[in-house]
PDB file of N, CA and C in Angstrom:
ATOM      1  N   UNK A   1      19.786  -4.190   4.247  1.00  0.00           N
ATOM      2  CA  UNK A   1      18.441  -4.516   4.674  1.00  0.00           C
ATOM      3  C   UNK A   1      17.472  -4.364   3.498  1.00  0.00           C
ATOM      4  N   UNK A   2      16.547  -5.180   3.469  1.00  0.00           N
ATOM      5  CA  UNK A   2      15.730  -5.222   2.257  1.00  0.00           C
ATOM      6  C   UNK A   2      14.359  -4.563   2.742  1.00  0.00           C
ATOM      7  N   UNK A   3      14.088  -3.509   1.896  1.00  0.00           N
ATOM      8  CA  UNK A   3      13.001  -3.073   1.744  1.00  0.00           C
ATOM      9  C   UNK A   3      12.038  -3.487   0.645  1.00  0.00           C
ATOM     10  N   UNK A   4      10.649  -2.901   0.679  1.00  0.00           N
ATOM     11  CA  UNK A   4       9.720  -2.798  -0.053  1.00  0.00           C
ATOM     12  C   UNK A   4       9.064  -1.817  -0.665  1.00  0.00           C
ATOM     13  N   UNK A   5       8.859  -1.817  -2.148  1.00  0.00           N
ATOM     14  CA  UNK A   5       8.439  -0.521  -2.713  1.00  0.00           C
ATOM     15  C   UNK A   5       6.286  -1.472  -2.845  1.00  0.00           C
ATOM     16  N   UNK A   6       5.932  -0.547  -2.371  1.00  0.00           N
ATOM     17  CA  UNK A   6       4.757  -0.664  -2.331  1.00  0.00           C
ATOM     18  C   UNK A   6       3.783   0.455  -3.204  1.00  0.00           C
ATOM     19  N   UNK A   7       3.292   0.322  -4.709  1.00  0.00           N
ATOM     20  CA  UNK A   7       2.099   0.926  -5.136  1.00  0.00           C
ATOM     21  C   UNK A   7       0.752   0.571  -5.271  1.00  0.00           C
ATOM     22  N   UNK A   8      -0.086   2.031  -5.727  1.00  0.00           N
ATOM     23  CA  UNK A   8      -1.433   1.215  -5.982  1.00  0.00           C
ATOM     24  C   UNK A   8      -1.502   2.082  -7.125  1.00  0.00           C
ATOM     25  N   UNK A   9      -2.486   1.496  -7.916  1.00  0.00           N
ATOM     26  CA  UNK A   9      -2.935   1.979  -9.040  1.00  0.00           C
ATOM     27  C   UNK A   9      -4.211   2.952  -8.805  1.00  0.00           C
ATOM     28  N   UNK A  10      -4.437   3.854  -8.056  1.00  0.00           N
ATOM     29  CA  UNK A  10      -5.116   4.404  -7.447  1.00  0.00           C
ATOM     30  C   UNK A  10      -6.493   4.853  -8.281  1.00  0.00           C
ATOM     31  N   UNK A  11      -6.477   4.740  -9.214  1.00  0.00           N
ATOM     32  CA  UNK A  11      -7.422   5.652 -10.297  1.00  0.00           C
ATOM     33  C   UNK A  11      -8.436   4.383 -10.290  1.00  0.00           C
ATOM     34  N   UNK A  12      -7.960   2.843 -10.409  1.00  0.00           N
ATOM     35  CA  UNK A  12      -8.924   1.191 -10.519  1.00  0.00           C
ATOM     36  C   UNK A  12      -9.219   1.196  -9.306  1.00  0.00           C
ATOM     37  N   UNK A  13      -9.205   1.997  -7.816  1.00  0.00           N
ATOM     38  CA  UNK A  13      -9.747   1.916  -6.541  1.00  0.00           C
ATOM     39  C   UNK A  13     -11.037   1.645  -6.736  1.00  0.00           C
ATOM     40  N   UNK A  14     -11.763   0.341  -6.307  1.00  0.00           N
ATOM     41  CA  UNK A  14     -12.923   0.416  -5.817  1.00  0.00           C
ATOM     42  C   UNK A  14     -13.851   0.811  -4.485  1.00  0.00           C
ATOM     43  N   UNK A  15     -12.962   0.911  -3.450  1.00  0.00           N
ATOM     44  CA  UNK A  15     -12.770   1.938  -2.511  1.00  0.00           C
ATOM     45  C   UNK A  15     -13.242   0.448  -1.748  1.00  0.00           C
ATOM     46  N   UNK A  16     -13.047  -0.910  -1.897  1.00  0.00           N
ATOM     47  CA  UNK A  16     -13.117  -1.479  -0.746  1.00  0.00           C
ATOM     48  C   UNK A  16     -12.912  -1.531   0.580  1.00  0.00           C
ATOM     49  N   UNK A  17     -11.847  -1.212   0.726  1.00  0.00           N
ATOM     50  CA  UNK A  17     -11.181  -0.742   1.886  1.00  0.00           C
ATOM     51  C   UNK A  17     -10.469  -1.904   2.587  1.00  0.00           C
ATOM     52  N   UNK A  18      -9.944  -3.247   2.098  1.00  0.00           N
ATOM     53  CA  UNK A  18      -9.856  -4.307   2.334  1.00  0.00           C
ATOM     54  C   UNK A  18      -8.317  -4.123   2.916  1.00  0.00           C
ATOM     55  N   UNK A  19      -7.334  -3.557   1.747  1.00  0.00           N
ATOM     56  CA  UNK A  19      -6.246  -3.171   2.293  1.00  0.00           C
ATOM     57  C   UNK A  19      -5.989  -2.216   3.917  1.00  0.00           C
ATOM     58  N   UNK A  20      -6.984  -1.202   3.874  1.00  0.00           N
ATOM     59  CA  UNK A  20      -7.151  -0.420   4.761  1.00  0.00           C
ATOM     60  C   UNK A  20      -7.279  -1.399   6.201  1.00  0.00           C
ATOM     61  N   UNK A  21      -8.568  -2.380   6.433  1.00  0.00           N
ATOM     62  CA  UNK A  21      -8.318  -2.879   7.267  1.00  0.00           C
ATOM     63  C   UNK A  21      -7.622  -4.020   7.939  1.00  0.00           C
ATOM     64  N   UNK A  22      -7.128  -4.647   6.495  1.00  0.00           N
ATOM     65  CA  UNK A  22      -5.853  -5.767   7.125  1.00  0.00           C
ATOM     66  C   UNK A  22      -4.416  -5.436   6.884  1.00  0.00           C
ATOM     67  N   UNK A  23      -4.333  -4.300   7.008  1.00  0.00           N
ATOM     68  CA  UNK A  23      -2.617  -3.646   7.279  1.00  0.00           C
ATOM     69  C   UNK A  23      -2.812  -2.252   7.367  1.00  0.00           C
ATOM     70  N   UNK A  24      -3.446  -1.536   8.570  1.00  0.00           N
ATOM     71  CA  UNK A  24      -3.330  -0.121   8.941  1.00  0.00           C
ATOM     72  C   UNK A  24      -2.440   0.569   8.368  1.00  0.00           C
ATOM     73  N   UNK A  25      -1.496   0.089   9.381  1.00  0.00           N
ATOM     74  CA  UNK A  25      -0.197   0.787   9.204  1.00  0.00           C
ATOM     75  C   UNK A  25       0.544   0.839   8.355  1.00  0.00           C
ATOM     76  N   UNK A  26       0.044   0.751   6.864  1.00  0.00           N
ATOM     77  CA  UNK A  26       0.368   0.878   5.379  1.00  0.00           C
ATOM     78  C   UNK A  26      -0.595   1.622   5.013  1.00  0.00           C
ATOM     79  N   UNK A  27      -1.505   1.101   5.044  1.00  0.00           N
ATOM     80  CA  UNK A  27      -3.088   1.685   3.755  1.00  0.00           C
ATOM     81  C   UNK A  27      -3.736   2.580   4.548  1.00  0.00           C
ATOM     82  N   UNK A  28      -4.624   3.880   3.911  1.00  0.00           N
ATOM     83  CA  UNK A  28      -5.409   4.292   4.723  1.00  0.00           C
ATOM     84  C   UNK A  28      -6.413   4.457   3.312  1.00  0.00           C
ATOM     85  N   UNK A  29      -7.736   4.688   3.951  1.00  0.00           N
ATOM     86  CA  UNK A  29      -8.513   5.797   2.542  1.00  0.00           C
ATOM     87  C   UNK A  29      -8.904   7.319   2.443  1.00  0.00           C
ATOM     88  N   UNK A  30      -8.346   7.946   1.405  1.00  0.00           N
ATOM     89  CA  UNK A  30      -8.016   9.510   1.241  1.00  0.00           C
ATOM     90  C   UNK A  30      -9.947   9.669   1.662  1.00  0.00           C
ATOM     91  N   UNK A  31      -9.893  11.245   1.236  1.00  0.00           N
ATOM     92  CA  UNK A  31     -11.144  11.697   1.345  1.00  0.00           C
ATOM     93  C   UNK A  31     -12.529  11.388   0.101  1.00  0.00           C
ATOM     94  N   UNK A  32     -11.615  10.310  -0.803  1.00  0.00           N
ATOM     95  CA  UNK A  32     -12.842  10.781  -1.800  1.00  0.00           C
ATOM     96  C   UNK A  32     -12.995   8.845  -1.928  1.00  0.00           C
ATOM     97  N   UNK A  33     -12.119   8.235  -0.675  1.00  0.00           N
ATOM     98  CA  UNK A  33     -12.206   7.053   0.093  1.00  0.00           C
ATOM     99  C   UNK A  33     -11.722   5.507  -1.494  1.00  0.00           C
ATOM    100  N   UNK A  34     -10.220   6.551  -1.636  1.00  0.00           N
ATOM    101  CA  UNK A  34      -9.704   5.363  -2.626  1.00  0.00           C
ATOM    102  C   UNK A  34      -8.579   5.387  -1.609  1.00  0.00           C
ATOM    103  N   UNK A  35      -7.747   4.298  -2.126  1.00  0.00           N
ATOM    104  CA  UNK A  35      -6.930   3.805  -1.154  1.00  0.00           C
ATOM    105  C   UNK A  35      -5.287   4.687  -1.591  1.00  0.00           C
ATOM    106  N   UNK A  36      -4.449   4.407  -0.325  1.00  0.00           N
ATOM    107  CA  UNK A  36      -3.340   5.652  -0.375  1.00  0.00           C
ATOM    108  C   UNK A  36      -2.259   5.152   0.743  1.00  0.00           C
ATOM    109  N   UNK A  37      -1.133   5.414   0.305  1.00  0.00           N
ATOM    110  CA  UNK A  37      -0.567   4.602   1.104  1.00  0.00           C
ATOM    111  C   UNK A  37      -0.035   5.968   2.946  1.00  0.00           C
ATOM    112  N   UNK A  38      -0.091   5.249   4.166  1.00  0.00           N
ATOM    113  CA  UNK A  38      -0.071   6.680   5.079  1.00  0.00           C
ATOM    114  C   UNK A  38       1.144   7.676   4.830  1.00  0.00           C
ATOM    115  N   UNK A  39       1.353   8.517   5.204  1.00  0.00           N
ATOM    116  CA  UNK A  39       2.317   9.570   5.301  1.00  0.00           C
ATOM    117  C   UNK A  39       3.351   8.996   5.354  1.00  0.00           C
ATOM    118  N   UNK A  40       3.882   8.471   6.339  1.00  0.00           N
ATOM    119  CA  UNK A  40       5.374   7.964   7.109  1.00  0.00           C
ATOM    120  C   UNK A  40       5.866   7.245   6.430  1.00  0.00           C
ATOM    121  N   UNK A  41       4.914   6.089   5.128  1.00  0.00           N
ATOM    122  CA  UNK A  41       6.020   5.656   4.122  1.00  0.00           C
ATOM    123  C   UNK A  41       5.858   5.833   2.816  1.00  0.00           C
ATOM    124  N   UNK A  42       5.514   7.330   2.327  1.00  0.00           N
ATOM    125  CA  UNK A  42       4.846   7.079   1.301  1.00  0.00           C
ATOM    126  C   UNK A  42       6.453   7.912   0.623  1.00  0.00           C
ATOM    127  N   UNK A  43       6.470   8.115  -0.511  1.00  0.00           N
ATOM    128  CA  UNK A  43       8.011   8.664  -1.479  1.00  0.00           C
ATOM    129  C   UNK A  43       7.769   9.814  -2.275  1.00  0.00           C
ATOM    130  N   UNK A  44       8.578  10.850  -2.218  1.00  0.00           N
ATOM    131  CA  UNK A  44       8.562  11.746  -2.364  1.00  0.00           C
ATOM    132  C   UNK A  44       6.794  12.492  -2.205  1.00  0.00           C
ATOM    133  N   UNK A  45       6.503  12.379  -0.968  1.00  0.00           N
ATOM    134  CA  UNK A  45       5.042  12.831  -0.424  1.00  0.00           C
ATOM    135  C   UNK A  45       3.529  12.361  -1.894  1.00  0.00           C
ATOM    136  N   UNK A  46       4.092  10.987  -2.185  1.00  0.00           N
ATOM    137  CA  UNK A  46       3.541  10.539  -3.434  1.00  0.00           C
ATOM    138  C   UNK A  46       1.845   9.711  -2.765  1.00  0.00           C
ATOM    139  N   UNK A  47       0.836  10.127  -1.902  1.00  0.00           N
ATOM    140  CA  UNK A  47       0.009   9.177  -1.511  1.00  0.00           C
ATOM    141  C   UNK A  47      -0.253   7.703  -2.475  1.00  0.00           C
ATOM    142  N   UNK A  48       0.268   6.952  -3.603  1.00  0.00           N
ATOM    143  CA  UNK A  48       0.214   6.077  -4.180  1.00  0.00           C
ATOM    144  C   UNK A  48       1.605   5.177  -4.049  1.00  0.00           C
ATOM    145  N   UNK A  49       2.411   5.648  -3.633  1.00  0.00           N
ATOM    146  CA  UNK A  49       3.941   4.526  -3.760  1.00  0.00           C
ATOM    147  C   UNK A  49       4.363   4.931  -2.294  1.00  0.00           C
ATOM    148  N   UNK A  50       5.305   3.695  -1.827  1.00  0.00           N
ATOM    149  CA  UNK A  50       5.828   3.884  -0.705  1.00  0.00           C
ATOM    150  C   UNK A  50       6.910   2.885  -0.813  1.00  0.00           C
ATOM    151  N   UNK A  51       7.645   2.979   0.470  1.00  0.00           N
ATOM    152  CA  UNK A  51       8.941   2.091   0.870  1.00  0.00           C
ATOM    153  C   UNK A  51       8.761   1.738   2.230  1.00  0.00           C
ATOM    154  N   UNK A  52       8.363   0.153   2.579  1.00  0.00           N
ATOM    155  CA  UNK A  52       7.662  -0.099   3.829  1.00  0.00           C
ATOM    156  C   UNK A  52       9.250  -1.046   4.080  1.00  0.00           C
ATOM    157  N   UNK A  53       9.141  -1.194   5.902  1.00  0.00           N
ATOM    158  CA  UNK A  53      10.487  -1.602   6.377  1.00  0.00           C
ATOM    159  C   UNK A  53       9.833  -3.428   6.437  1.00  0.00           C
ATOM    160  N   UNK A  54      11.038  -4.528   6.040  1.00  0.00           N
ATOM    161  CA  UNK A  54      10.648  -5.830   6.305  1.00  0.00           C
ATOM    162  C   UNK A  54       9.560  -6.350   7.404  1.00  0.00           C
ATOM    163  N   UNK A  55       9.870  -5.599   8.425  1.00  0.00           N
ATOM    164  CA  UNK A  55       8.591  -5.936   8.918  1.00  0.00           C
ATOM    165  C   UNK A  55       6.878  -6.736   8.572  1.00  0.00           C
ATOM    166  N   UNK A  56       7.047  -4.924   7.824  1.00  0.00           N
ATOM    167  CA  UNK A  56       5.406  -4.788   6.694  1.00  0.00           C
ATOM    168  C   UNK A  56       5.314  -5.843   6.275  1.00  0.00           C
ATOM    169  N   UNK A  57       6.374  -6.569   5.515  1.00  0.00           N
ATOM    170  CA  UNK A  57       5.976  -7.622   4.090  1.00  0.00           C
ATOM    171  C   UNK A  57       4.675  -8.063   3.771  1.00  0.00           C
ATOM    172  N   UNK A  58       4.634  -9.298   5.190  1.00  0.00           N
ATOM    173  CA  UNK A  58       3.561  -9.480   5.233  1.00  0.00           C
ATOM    174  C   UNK A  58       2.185  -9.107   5.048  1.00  0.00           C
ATOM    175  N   UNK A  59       1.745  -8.085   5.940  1.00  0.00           N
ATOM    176  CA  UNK A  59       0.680  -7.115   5.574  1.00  0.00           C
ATOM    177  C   UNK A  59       0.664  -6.831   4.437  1.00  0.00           C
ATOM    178  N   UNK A  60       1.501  -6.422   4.101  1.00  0.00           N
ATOM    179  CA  UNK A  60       1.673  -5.452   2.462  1.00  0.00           C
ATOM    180  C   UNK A  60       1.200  -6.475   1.550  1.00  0.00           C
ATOM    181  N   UNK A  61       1.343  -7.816   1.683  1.00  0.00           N
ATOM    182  CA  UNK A  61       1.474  -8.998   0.964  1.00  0.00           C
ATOM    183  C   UNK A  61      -0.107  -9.612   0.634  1.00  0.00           C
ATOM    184  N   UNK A  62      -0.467  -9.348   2.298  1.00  0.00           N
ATOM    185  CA  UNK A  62      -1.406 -10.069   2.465  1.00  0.00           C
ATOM    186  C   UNK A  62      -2.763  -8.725   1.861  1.00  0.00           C
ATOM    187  N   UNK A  63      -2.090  -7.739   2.062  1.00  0.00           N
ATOM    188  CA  UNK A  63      -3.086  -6.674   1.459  1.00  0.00           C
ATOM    189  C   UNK A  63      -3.333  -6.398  -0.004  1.00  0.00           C
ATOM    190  N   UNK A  64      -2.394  -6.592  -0.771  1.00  0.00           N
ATOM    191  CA  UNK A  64      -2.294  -6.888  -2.521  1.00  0.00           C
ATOM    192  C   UNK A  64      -3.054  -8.138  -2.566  1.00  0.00           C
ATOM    193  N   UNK A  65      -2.923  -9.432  -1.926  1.00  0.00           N
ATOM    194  CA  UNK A  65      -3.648 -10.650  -2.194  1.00  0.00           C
ATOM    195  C   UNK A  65      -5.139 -10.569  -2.049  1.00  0.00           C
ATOM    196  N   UNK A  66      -5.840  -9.772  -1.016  1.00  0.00           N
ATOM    197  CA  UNK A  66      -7.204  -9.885  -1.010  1.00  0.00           C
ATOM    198  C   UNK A  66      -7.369  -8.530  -1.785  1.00  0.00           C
ATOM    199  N   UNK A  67      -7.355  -7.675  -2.264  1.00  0.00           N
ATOM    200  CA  UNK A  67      -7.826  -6.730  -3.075  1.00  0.00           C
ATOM    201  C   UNK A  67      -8.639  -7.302  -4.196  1.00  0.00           C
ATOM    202  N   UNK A  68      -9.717  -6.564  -4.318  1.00  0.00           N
ATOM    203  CA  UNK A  68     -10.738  -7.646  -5.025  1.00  0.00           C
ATOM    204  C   UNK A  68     -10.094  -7.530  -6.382  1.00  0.00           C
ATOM    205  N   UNK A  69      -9.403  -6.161  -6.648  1.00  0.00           N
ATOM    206  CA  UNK A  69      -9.234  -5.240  -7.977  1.00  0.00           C
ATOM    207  C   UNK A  69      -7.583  -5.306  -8.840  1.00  0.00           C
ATOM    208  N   UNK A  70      -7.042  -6.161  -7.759  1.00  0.00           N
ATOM    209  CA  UNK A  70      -5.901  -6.757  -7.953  1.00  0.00           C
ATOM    210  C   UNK A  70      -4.751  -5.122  -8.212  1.00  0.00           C
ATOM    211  N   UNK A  71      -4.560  -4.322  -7.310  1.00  0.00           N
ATOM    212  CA  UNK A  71      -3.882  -2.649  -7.876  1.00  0.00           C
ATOM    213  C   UNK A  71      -3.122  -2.470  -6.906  1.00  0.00           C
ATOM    214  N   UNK A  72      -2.976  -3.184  -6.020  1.00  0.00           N
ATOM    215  CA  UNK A  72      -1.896  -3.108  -5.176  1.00  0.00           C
ATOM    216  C   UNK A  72      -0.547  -4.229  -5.710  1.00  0.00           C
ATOM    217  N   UNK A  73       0.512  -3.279  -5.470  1.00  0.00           N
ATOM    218  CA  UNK A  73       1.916  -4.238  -5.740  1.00  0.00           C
ATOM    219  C   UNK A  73       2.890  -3.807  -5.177  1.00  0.00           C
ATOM    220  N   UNK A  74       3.430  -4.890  -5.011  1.00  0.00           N
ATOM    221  CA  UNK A  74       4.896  -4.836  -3.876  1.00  0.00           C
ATOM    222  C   UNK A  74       5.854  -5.644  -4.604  1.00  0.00           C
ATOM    223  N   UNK A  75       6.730  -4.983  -4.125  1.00  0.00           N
ATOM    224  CA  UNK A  75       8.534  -5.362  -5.090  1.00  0.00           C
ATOM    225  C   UNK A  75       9.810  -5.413  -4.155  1.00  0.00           C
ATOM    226  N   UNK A  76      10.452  -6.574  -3.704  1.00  0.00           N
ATOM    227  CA  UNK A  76      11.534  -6.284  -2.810  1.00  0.00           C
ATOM    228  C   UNK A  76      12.539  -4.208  -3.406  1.00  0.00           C
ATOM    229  N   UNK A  77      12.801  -3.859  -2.481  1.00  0.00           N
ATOM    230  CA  UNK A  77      13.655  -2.939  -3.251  1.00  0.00           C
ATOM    231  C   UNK A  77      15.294  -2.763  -2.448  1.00  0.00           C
ATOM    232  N   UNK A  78      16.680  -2.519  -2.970  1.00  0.00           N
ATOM    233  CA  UNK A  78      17.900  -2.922  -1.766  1.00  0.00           C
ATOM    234  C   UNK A  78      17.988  -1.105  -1.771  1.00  0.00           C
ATOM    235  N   UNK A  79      18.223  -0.718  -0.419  1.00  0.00           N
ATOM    236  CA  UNK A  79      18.287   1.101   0.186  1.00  0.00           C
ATOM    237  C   UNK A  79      19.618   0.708   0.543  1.00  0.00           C
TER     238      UNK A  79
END
């Protein structure tokens, strides 16, 4: 089954929040409101990288594409 490794470059956050609201259930924004990927898929408790199930793609996809700041990226990965 093919997964996805999903980062952000967290430090170039403009704190849009664009990711946040067109794929929840990936993105959230931490407290100082840069973007982070949620708990449940993030790698080794890393809030910047994760491993989202095929499902995501999309979202994940569509959430790197509108980022104004271009710091989100996604990479097939094989588990």
């Amino acid at each position: 089954m093919v997964k996805y490794k999903v980062w952000i470059e967290n430090e170039k956050c403009i704190s849009d929040a664009v990711c946040a609201h067109l794929c929840p259930d990936v993105f959230e924004m931490n407290e100082e409101y840069k973007a982070t990927i949620v708990p449940q898929y993030r790698v080794n408790d890393n809030p910047t990288e994760g491993i989202v199930p095929e499902e995501l793609k999309d979202c994940v996809e569509q959430a790197a594409a509108a980022c104004p700041v271009q710091i989100i990226h996604v990479e097939p990965v094989e588990e």
